[in-house]
PDB file of N, CA and C in Angstrom:
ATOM      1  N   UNK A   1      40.293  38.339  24.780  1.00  0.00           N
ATOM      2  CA  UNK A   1      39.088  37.753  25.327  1.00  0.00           C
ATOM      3  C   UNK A   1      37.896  37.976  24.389  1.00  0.00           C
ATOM      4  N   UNK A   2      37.986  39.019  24.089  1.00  0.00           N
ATOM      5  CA  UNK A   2      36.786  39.552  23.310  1.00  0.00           C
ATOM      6  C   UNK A   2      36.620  39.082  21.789  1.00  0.00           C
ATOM      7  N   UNK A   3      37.961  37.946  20.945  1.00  0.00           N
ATOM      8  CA  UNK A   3      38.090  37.485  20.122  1.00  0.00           C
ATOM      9  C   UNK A   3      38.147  36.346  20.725  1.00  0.00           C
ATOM     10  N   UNK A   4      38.114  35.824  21.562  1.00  0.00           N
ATOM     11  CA  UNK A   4      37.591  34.302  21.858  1.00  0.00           C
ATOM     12  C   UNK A   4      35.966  34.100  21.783  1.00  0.00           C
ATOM     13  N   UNK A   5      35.759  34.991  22.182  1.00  0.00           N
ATOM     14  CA  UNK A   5      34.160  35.253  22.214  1.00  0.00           C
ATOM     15  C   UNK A   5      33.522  35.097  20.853  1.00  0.00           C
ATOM     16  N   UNK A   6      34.128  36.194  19.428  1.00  0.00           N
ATOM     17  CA  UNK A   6      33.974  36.195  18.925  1.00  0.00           C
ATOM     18  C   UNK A   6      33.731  35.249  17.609  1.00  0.00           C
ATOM     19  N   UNK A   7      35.096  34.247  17.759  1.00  0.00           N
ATOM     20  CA  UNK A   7      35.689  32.863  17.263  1.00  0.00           C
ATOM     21  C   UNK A   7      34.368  32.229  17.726  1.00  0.00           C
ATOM     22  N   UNK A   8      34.121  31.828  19.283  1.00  0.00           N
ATOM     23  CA  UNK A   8      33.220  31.043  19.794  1.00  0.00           C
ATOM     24  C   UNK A   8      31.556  31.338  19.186  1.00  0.00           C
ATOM     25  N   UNK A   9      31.330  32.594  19.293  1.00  0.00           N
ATOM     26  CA  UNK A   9      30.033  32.404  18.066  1.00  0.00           C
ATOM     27  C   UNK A   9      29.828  32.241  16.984  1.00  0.00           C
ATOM     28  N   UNK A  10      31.079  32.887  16.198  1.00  0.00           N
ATOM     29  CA  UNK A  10      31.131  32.197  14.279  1.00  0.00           C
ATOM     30  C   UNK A  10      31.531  30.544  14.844  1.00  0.00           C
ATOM     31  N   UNK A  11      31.677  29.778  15.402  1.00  0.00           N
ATOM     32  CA  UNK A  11      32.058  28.948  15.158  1.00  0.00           C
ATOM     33  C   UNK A  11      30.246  28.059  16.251  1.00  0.00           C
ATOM     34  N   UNK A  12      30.058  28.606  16.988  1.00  0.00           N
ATOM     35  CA  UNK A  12      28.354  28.079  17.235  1.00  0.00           C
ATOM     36  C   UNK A  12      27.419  28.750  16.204  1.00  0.00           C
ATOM     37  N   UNK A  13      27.774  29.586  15.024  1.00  0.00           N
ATOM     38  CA  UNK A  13      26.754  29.515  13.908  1.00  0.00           C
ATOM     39  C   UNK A  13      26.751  28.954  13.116  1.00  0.00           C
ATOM     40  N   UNK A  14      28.406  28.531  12.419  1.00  0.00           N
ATOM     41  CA  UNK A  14      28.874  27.709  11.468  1.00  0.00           C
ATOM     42  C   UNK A  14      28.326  26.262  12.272  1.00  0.00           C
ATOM     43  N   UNK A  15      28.068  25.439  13.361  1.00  0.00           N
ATOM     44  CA  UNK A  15      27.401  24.401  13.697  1.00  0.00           C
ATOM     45  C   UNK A  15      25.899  24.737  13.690  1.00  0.00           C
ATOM     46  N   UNK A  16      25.189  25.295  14.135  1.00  0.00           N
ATOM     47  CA  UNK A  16      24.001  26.238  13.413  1.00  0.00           C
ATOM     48  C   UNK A  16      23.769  25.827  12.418  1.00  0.00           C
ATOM     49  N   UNK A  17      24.528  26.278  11.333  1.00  0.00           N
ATOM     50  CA  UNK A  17      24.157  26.379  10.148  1.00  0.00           C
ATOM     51  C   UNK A  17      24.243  24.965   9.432  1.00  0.00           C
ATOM     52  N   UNK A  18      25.261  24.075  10.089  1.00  0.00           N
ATOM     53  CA  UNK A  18      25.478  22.769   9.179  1.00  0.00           C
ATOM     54  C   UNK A  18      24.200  21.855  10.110  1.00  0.00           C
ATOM     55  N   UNK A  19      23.880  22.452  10.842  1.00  0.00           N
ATOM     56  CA  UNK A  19      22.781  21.062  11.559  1.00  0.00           C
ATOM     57  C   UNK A  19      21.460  21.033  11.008  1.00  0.00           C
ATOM     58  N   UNK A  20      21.529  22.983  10.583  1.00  0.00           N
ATOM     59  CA  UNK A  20      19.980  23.272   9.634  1.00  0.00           C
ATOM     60  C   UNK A  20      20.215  22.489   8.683  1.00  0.00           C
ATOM     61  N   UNK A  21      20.858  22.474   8.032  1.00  0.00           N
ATOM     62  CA  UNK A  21      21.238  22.311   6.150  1.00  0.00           C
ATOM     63  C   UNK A  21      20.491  20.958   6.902  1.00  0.00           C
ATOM     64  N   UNK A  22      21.445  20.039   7.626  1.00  0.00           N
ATOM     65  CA  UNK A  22      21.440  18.366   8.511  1.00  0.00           C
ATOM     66  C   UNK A  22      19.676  18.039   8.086  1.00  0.00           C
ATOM     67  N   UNK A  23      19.346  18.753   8.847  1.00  0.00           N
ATOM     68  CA  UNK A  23      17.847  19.077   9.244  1.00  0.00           C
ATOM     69  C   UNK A  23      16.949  18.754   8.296  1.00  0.00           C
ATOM     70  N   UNK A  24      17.162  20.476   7.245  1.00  0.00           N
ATOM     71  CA  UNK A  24      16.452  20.115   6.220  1.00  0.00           C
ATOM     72  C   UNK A  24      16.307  18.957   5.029  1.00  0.00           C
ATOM     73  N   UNK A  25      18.053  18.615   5.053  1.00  0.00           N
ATOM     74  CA  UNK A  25      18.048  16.752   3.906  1.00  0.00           C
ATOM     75  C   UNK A  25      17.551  15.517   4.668  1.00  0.00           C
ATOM     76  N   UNK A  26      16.945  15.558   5.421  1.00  0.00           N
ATOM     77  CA  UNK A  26      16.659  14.590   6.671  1.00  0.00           C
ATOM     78  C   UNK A  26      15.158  14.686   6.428  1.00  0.00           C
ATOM     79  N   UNK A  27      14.773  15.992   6.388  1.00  0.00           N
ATOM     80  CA  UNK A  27      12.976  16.286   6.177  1.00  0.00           C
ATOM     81  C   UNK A  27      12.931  16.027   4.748  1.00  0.00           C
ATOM     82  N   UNK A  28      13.447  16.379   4.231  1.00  0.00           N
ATOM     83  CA  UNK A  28      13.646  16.205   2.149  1.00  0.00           C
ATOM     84  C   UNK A  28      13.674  14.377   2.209  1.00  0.00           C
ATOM     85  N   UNK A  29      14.059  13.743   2.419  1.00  0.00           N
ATOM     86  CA  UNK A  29      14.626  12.873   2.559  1.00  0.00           C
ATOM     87  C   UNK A  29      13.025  11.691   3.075  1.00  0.00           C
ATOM     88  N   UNK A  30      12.841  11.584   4.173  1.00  0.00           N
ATOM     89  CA  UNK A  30      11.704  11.909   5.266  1.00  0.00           C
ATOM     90  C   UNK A  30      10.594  11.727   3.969  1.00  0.00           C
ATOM     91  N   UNK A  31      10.344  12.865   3.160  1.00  0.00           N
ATOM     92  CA  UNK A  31       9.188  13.150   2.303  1.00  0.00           C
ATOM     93  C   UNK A  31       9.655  12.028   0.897  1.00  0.00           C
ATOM     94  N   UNK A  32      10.660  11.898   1.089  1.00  0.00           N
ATOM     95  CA  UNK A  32      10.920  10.961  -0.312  1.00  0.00           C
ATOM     96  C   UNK A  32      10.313   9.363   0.185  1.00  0.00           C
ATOM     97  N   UNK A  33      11.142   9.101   1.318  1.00  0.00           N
ATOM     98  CA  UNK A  33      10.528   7.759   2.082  1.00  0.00           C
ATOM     99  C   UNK A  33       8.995   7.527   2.335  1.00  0.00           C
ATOM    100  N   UNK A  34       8.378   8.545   2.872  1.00  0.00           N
ATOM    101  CA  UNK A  34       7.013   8.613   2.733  1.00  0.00           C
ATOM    102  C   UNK A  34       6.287   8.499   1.499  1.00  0.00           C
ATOM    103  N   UNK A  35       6.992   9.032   0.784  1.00  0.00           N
ATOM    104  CA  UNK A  35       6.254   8.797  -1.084  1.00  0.00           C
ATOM    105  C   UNK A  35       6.536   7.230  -1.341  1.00  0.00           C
ATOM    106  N   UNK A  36       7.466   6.740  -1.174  1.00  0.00           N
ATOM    107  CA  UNK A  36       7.983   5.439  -1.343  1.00  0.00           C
ATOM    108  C   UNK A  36       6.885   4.512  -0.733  1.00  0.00           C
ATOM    109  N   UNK A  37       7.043   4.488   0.149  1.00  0.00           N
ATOM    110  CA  UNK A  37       6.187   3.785   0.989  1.00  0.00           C
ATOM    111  C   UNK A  37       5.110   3.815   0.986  1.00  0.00           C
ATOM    112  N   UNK A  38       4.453   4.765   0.666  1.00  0.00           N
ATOM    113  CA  UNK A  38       2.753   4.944  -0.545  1.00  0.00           C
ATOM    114  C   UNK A  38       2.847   4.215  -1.561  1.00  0.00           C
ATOM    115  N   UNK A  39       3.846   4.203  -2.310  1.00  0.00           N
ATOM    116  CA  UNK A  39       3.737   3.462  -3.648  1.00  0.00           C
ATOM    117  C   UNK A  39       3.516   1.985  -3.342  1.00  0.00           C
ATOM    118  N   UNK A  40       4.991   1.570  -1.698  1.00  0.00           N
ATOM    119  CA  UNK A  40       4.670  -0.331  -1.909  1.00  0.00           C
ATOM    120  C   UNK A  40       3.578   0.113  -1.678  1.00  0.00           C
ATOM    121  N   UNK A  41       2.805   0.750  -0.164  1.00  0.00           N
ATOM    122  CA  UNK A  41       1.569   0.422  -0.095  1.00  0.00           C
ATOM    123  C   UNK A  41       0.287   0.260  -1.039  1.00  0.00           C
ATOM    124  N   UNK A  42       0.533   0.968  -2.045  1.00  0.00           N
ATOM    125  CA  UNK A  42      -0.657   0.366  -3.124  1.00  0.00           C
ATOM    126  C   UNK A  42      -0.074  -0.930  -3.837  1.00  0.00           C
ATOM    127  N   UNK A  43       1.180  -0.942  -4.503  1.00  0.00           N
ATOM    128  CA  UNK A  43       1.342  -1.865  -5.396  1.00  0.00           C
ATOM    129  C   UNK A  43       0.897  -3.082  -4.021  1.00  0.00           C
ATOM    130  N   UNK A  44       0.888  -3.278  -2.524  1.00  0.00           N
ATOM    131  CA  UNK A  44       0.862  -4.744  -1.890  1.00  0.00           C
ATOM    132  C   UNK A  44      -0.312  -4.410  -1.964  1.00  0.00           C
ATOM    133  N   UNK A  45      -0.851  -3.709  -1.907  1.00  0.00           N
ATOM    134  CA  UNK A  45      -3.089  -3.647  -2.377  1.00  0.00           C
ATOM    135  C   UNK A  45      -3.092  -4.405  -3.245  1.00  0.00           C
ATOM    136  N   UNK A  46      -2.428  -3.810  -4.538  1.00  0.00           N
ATOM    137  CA  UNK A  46      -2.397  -4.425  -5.893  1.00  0.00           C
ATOM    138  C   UNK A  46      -2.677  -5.609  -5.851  1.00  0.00           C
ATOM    139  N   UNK A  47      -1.414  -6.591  -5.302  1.00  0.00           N
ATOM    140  CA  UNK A  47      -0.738  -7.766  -5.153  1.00  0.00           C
ATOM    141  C   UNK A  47      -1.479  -8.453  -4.511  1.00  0.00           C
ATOM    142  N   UNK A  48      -2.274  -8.082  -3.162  1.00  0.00           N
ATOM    143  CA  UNK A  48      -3.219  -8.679  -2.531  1.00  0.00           C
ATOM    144  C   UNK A  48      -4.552  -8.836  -3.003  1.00  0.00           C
ATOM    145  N   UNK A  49      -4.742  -8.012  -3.313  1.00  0.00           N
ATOM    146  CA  UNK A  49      -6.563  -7.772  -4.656  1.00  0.00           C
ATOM    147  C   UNK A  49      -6.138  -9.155  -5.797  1.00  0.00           C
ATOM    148  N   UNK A  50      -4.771  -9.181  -6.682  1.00  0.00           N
ATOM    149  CA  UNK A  50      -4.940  -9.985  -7.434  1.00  0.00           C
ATOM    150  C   UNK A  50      -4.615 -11.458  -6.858  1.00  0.00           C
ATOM    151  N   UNK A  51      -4.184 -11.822  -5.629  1.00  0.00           N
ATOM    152  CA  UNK A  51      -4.075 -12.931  -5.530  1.00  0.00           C
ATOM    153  C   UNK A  51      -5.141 -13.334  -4.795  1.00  0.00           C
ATOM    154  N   UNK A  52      -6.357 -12.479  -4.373  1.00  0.00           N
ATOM    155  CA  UNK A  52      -7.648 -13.279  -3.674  1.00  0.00           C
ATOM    156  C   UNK A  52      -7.971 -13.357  -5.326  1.00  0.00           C
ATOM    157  N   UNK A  53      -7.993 -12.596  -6.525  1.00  0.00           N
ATOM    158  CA  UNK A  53      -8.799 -12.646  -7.678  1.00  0.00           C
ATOM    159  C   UNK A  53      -8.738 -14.531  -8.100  1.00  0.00           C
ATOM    160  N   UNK A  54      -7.294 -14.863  -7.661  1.00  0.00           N
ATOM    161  CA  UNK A  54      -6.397 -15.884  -8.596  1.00  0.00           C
ATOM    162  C   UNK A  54      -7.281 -16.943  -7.324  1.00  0.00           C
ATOM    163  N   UNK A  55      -6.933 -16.732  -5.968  1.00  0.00           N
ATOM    164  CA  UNK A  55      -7.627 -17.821  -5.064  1.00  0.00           C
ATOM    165  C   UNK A  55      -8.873 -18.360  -5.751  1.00  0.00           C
ATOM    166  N   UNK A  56      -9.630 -16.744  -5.907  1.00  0.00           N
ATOM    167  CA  UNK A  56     -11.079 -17.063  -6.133  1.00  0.00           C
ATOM    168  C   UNK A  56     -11.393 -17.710  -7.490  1.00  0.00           C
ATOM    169  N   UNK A  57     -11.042 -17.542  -8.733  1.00  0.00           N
ATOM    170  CA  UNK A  57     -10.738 -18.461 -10.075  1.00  0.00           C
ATOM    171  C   UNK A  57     -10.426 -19.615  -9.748  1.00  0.00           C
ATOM    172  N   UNK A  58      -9.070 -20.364  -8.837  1.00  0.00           N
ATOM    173  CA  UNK A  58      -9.178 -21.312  -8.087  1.00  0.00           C
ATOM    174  C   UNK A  58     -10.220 -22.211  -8.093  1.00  0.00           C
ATOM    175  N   UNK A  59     -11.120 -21.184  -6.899  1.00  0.00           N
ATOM    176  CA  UNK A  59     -11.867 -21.887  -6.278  1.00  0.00           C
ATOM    177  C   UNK A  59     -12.856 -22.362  -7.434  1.00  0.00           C
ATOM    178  N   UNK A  60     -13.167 -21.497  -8.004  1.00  0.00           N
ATOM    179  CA  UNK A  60     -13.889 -22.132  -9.312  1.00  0.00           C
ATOM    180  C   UNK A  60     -14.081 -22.504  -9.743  1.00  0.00           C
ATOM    181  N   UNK A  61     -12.727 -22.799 -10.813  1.00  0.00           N
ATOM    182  CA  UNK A  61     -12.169 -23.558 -11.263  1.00  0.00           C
ATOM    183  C   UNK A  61     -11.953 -24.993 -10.747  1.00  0.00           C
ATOM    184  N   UNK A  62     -12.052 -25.166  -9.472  1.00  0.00           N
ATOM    185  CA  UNK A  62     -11.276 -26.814  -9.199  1.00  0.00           C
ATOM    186  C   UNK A  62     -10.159 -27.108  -9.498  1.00  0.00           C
ATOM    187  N   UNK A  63      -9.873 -28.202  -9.133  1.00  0.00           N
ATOM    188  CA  UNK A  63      -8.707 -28.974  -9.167  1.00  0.00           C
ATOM    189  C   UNK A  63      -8.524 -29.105 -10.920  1.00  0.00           C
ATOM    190  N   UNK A  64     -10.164 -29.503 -11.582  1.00  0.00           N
ATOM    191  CA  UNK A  64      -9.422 -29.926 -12.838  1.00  0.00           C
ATOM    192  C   UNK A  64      -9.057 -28.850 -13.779  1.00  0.00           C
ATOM    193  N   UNK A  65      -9.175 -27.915 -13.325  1.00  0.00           N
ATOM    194  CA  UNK A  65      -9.332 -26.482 -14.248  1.00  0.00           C
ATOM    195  C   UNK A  65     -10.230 -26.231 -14.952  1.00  0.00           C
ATOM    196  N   UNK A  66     -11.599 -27.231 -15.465  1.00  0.00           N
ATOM    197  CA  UNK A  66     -12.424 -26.829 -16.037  1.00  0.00           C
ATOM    198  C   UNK A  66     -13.319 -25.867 -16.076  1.00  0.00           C
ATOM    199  N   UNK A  67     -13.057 -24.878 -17.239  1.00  0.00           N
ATOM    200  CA  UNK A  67     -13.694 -23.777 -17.510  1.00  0.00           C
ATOM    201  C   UNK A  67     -14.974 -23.725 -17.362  1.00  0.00           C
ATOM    202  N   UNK A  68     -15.446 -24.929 -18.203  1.00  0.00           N
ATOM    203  CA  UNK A  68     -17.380 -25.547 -18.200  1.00  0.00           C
ATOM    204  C   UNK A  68     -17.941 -25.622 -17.254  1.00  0.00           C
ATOM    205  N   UNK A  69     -17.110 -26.608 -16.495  1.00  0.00           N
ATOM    206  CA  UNK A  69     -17.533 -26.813 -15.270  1.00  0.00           C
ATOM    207  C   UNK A  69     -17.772 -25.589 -14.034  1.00  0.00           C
ATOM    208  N   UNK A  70     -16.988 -24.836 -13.990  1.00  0.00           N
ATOM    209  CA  UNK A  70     -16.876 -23.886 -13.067  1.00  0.00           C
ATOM    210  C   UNK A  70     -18.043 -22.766 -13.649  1.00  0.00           C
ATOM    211  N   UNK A  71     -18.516 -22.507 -15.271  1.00  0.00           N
ATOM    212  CA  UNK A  71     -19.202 -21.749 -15.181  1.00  0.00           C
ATOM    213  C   UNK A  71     -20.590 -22.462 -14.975  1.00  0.00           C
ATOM    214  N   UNK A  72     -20.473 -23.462 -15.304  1.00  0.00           N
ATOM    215  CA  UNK A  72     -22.265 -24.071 -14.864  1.00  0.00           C
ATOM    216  C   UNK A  72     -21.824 -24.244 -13.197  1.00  0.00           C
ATOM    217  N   UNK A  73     -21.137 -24.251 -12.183  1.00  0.00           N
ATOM    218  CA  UNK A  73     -21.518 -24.004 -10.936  1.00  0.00           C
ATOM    219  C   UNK A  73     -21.756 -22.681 -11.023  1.00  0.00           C
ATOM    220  N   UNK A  74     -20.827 -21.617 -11.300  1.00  0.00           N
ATOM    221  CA  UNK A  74     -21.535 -19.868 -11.191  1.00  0.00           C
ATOM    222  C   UNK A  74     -23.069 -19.766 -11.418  1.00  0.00           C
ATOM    223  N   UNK A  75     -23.190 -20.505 -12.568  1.00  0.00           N
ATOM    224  CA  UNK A  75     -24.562 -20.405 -13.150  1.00  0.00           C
ATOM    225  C   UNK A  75     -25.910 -21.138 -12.133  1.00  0.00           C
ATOM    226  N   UNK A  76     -24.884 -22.184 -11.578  1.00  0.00           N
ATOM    227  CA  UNK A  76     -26.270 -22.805  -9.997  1.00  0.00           C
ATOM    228  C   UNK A  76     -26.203 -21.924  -9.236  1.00  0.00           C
ATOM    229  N   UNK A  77     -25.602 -20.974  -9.124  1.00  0.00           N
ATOM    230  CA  UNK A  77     -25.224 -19.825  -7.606  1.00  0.00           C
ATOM    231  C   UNK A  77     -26.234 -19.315  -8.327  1.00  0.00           C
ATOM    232  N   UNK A  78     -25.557 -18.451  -8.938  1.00  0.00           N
ATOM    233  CA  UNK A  78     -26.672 -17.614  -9.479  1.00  0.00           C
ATOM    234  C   UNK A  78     -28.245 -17.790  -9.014  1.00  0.00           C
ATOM    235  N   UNK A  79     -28.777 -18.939 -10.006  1.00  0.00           N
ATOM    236  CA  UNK A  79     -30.090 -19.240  -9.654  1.00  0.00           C
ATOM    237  C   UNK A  79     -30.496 -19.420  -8.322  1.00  0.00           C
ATOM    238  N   UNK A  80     -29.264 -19.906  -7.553  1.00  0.00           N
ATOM    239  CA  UNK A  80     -29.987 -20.227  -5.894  1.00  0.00           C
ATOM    240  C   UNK A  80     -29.771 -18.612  -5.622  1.00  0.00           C
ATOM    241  N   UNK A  81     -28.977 -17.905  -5.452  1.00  0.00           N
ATOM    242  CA  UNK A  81     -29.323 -17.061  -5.214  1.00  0.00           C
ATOM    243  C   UNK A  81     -30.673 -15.650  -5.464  1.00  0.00           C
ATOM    244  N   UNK A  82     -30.831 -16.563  -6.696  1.00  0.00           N
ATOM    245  CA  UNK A  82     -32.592 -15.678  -7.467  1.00  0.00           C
ATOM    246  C   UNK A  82     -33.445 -16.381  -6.546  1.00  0.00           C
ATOM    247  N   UNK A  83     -33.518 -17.172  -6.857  1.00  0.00           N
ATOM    248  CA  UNK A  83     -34.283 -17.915  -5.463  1.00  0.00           C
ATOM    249  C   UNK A  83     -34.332 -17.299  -4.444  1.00  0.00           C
ATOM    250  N   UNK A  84     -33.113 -17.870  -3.522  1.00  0.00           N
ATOM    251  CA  UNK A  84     -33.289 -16.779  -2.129  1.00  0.00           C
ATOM    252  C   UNK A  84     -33.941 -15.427  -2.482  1.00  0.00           C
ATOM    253  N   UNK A  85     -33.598 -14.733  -3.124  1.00  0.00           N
ATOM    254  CA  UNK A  85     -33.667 -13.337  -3.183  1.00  0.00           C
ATOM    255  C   UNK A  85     -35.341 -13.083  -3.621  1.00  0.00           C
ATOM    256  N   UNK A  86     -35.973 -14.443  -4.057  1.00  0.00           N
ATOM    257  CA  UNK A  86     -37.398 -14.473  -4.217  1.00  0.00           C
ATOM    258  C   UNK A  86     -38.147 -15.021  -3.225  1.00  0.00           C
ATOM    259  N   UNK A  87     -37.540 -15.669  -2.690  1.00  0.00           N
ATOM    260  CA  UNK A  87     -38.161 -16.590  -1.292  1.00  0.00           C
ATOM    261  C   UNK A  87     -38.273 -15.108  -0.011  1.00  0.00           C
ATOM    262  N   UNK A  88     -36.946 -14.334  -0.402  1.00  0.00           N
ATOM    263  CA  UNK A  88     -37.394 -12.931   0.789  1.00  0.00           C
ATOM    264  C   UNK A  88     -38.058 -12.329   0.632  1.00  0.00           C
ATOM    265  N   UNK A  89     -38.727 -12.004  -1.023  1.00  0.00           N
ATOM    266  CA  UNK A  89     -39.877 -10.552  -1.112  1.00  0.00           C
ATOM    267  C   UNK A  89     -40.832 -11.375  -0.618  1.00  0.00           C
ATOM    268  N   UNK A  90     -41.704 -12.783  -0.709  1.00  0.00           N
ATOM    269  CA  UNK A  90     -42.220 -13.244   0.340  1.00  0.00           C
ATOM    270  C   UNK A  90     -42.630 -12.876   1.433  1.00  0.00           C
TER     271      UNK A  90
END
């Protein structure tokens, strides 16, 4: 009896012991996925920052792609905006 007993706790430590080990590659593991998943999360920042950049060139740009063109509209913003921004100290 007293070696059934005995059997029965080496053998509930030996499960013990394999559920810790379980445990700890699960938390190891856990911390690797979390690092991962930081990384997409910046690189889809990344990805999202450069495709409003590309919208916004786009928009700029126009349909015909002209470079000229798009910087002499920047260049009317601009001024309307000196404007406004002089029409408020007013």
């Amino acid at each position: 009896m007293l070696e059934n007993i005995r059997k029965d706790i080496e053998r509930l430590v030996a499960a013990y012991e394999a559920e810790k080990e379980l445990r700890i590659n699960l938390e190891e593991e856990l911390g690797r996925c979390r690092e991962e998943m930081e990384i997409y999360r910046k690189q889809i920042a990344e990805l999202d920052r450069l495709t409003d950049n590309l919208k916004l060139k786009d928009a700029f740009l126009g349909t015909s792609g002209n470079a000229d063109q798009a910087r002499s509209r920047i260049e009317r913003m601009i001024k309307d905006i000196d404007r406004c921004i002089s029409l408020m100290e007013r």
